[in-house]
PDB file of N, CA and C in Angstrom:
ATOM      1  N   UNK A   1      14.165   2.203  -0.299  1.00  0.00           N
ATOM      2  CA  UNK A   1      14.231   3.507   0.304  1.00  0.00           C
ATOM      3  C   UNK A   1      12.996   3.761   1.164  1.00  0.00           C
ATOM      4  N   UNK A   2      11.753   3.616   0.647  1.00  0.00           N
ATOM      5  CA  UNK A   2      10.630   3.899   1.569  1.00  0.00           C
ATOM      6  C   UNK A   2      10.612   3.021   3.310  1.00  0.00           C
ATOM      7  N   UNK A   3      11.169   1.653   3.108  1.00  0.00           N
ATOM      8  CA  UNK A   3      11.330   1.046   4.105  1.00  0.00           C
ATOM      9  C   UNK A   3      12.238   1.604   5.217  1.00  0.00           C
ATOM     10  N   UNK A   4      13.593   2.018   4.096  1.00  0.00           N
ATOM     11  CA  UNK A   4      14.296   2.382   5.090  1.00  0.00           C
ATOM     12  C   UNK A   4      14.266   3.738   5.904  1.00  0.00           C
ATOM     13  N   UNK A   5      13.386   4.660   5.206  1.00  0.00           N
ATOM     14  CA  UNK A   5      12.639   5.988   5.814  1.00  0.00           C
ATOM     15  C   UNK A   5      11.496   5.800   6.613  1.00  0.00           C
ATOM     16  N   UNK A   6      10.882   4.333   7.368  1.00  0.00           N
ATOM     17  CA  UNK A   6      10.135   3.801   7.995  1.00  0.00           C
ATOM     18  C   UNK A   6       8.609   3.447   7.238  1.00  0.00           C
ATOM     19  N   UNK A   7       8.997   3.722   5.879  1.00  0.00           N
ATOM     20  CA  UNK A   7       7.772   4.086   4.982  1.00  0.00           C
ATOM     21  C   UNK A   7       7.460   1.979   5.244  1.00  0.00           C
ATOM     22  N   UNK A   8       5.526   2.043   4.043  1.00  0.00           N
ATOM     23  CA  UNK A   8       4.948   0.531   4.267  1.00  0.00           C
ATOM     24  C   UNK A   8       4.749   0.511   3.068  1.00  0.00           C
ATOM     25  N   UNK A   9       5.003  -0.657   2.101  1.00  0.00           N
ATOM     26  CA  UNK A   9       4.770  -1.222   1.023  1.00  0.00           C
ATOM     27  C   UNK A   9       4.219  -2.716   1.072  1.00  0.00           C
ATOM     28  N   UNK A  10       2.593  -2.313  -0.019  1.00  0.00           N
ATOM     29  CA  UNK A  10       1.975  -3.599  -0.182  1.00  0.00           C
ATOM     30  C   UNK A  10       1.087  -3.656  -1.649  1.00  0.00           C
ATOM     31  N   UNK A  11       0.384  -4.285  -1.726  1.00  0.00           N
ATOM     32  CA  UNK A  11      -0.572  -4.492  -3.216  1.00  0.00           C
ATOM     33  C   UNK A  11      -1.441  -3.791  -2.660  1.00  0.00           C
ATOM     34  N   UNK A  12      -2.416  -3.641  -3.129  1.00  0.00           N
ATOM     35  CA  UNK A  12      -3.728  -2.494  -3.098  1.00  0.00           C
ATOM     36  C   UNK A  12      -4.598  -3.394  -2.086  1.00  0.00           C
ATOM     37  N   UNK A  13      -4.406  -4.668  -1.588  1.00  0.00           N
ATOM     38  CA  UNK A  13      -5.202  -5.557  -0.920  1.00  0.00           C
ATOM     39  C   UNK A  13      -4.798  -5.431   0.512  1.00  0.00           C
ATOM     40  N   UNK A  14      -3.289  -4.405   0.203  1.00  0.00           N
ATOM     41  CA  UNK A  14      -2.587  -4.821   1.831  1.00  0.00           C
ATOM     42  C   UNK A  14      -1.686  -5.702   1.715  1.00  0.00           C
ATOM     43  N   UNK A  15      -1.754  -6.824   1.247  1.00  0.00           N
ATOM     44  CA  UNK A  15      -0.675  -7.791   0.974  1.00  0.00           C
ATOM     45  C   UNK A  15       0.517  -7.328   0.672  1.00  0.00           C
ATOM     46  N   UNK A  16       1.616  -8.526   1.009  1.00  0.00           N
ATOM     47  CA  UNK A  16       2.668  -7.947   0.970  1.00  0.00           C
ATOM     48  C   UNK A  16       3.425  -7.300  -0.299  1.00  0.00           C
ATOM     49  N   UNK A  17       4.147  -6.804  -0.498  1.00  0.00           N
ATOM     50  CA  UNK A  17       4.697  -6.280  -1.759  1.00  0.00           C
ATOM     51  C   UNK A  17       5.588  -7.021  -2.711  1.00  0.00           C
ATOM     52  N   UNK A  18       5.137  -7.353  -4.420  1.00  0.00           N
ATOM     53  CA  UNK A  18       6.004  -7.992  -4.555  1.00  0.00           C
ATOM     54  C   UNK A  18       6.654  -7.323  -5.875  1.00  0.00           C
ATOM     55  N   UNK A  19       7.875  -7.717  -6.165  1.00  0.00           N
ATOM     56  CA  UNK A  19       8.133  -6.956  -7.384  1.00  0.00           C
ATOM     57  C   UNK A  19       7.692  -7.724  -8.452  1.00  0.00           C
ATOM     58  N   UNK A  20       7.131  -8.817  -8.408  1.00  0.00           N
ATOM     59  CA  UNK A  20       6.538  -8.983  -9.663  1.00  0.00           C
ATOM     60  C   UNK A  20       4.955  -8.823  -9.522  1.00  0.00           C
ATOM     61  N   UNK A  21       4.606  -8.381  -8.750  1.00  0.00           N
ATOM     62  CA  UNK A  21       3.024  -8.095  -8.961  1.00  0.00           C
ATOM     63  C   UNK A  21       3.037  -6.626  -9.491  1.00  0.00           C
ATOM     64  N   UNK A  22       1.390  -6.278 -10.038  1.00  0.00           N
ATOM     65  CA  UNK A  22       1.088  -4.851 -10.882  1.00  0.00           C
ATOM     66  C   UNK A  22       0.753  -4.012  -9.823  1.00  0.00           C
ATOM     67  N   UNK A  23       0.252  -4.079  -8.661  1.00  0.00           N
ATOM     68  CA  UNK A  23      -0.179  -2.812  -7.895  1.00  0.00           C
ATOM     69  C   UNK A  23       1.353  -2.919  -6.608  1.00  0.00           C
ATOM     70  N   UNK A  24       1.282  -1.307  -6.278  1.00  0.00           N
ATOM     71  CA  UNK A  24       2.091  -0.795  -5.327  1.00  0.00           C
ATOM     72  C   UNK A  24       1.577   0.002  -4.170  1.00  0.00           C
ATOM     73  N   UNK A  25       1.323  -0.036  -3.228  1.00  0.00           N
ATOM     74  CA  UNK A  25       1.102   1.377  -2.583  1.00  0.00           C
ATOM     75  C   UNK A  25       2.170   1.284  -1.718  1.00  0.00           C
ATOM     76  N   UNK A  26       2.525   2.544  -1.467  1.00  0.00           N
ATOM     77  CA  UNK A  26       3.903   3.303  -0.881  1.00  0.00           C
ATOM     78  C   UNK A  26       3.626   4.109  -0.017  1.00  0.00           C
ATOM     79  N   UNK A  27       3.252   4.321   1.658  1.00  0.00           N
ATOM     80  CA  UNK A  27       3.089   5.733   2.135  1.00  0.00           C
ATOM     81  C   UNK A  27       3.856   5.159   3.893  1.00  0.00           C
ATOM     82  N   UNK A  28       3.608   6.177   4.639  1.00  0.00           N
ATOM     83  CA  UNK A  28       4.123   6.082   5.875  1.00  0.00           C
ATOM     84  C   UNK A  28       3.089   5.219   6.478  1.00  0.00           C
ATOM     85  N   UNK A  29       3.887   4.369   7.700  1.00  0.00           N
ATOM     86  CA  UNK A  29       2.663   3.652   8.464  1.00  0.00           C
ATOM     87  C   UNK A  29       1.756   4.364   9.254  1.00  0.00           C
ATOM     88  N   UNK A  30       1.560   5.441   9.221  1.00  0.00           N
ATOM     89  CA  UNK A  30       0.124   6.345   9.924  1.00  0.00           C
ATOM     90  C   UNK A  30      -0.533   6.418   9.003  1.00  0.00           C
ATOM     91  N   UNK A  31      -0.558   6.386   7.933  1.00  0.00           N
ATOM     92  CA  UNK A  31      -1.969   6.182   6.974  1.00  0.00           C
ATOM     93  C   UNK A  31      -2.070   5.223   5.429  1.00  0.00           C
ATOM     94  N   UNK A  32      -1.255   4.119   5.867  1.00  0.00           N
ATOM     95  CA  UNK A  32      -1.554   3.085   4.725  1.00  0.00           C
ATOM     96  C   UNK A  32      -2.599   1.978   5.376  1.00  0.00           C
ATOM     97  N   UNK A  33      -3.113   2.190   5.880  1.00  0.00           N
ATOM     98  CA  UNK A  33      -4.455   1.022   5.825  1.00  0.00           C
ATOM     99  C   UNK A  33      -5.437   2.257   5.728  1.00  0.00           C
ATOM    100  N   UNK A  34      -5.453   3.407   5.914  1.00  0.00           N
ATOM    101  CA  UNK A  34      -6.531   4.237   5.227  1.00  0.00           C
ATOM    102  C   UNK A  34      -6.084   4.611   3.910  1.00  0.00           C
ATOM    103  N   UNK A  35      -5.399   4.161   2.987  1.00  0.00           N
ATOM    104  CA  UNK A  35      -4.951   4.595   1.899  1.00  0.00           C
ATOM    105  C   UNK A  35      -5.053   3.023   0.619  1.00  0.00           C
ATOM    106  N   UNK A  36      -5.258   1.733   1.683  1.00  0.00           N
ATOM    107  CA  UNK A  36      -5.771   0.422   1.545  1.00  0.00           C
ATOM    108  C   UNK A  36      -7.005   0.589   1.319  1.00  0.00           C
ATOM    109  N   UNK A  37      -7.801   1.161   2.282  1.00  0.00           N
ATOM    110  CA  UNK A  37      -9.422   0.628   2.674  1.00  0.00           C
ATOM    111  C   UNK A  37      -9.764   2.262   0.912  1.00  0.00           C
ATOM    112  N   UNK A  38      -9.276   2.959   1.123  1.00  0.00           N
ATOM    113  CA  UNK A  38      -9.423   3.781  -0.200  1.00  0.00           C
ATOM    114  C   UNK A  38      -9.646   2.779  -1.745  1.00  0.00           C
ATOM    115  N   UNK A  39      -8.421   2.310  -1.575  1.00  0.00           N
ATOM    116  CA  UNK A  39      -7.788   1.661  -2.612  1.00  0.00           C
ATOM    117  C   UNK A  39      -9.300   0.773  -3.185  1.00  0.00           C
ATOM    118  N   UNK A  40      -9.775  -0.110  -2.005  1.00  0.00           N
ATOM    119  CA  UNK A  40     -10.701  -1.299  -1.994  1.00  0.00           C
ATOM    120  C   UNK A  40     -12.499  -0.858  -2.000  1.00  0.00           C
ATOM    121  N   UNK A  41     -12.319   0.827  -2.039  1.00  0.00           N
ATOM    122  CA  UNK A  41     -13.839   1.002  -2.146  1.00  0.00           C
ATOM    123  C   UNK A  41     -14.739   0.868  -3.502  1.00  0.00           C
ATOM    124  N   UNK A  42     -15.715   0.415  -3.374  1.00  0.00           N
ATOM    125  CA  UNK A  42     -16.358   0.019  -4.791  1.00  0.00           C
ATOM    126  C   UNK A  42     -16.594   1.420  -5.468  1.00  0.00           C
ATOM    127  N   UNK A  43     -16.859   1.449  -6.725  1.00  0.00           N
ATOM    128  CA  UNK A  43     -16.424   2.902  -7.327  1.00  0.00           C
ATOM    129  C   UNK A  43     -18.047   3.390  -6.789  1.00  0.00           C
ATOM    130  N   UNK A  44     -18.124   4.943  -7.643  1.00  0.00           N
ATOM    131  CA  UNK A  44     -19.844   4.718  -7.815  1.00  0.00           C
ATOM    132  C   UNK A  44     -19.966   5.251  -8.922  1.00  0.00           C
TER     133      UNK A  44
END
């Protein structure tokens, strides 16, 4: 469904999405590589 609503699915790395891997992110392509580079910041 997200694909077919133009939505982007990948692992928290960006990589592609798989159903057997543990991470998901799900959002529209205007803000999933800022929702990536989130994902990948070191905590503090």
């Amino acid at each position: 469904m997200v694909t077919e609503a133009d939505g982007h699915m990948s692992d928290f790395k960006g990589g592609p999405f798989s159903i057997y891997g543990l991470e998901l992110v799900a959002s529209n392509h205007h803000i999933h590589n800022e929702m990536v580079e989130v994902l990948n910041r070191p905590s503090v």
